[in-house]
Protein backbone atom coordinates (compact mmCIF):
# COMPACT_ATOMS: atom_id res chain seq x y z
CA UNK A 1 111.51 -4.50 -0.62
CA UNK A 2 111.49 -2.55 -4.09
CA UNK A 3 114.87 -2.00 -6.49
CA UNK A 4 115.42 0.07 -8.43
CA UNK A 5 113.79 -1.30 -11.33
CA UNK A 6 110.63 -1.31 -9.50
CA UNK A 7 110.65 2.58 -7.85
CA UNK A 8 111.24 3.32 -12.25
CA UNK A 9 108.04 1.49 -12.54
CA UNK A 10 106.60 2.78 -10.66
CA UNK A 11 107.28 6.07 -10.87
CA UNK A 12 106.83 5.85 -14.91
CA UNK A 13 103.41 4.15 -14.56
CA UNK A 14 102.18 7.11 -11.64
CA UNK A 15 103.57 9.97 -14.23
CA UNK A 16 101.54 8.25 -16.62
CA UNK A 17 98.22 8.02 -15.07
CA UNK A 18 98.40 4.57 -15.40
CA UNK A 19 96.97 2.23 -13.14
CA UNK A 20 98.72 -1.51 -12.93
CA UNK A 21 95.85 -3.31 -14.37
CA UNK A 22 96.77 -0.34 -17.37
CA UNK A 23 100.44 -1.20 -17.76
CA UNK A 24 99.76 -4.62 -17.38
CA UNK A 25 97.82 -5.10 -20.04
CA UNK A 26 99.97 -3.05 -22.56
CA UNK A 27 102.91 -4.68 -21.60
CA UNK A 28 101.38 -8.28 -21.92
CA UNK A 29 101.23 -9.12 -18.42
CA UNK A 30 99.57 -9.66 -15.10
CA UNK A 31 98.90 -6.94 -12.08
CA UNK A 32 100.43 -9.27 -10.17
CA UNK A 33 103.55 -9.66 -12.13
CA UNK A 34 103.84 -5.57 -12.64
CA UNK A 35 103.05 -5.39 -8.66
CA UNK A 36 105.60 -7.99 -8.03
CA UNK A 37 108.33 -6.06 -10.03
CA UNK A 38 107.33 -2.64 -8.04
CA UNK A 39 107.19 -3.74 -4.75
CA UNK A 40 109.63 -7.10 -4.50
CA UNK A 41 112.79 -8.64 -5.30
CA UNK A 42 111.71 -11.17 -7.76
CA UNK A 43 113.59 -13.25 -10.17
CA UNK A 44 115.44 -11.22 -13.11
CA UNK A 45 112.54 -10.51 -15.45
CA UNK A 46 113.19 -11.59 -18.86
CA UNK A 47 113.97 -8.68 -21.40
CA UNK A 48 110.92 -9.44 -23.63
CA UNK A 49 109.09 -8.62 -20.59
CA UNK A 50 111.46 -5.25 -19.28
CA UNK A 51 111.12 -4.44 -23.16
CA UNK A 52 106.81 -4.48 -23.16
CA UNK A 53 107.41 -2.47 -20.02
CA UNK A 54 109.79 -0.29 -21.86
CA UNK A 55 107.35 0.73 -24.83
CA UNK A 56 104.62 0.95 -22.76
CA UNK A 57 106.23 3.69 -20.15
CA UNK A 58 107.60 5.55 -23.57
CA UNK A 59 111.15 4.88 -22.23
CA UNK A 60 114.37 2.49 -23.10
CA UNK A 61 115.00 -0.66 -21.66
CA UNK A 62 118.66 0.29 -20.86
CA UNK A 63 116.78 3.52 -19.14
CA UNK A 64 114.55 0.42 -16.44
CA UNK A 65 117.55 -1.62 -15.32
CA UNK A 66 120.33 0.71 -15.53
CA UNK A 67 121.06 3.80 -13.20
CA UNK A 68 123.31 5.83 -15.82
CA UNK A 69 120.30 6.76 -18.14
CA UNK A 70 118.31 10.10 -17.21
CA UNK A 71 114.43 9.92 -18.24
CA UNK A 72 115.03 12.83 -20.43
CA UNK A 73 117.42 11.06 -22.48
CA UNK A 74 115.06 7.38 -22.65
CA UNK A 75 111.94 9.88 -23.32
CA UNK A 76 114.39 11.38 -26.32
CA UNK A 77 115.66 8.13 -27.59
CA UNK A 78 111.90 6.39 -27.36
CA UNK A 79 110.66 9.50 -29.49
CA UNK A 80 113.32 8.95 -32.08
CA UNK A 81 112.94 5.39 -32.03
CA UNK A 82 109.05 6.35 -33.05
CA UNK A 83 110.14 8.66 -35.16
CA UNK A 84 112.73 6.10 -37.08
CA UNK A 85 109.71 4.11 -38.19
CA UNK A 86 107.51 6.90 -39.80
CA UNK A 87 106.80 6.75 -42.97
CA UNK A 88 108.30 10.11 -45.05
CA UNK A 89 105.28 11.81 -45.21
CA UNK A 90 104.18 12.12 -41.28
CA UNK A 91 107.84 12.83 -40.78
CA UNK A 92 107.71 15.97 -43.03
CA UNK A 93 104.27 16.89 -41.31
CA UNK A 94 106.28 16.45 -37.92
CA UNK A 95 109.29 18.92 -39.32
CA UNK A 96 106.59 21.31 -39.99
CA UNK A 97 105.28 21.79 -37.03
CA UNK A 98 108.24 21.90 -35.02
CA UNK A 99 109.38 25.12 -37.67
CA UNK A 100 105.78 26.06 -36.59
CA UNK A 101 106.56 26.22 -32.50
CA UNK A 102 110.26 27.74 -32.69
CA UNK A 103 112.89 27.69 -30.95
CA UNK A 104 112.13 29.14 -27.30
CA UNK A 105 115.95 30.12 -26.74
């Protein structure tokens, strides 16, 4: 029977393209273990291994095992996490091209 946690996944690792041998390996794990968590109940997984899920789906951990958090807003908050550890230059380059592609309102 799948939770939650695994229909996110799941649903994360399909939008991605990515197949569970994929996310398994990005996220330091096993297929079985990322099957496991998509398709069972299993033990609470520990949050090094929701967090390796987390930065491998481009989302939050509070977005995987909560049911509050909207995808928009982990996708957002990954980004800015990314963008948090840029050095100053690739930010500016970043800046400029979002003045380069406008505002579409």
């Amino acid at each position: 029977m799948a939770t939650p946690l695994g229909d996110k996944i799941r649903s994360l690792r399909k939008r991605k393209g990515y197949t569970l041998d994929k996310l398994a390996e990005m996220a330091e794990s096993s297929k079985s273990y990322i099957w496991e968590l998509e398709n069972k109940d299993p033990p609470r997984p520990s949050a090094d291994k929701i967090a390796k899920i987390a930065i491998a789906l481009d989302v939050t951990p509070d977005y995987l095992i909560t049911d509050s958090v909207l995808v928009e807003d982990a996708t957002d908050t990954a980004f800015f996490r990314k963008y948090r550890s840029m050095d100053p230059g690739t930010k500016d380059k970043i800046r400029r091209m979002l003045d380069l592609i406008g505002d579409d309102e």
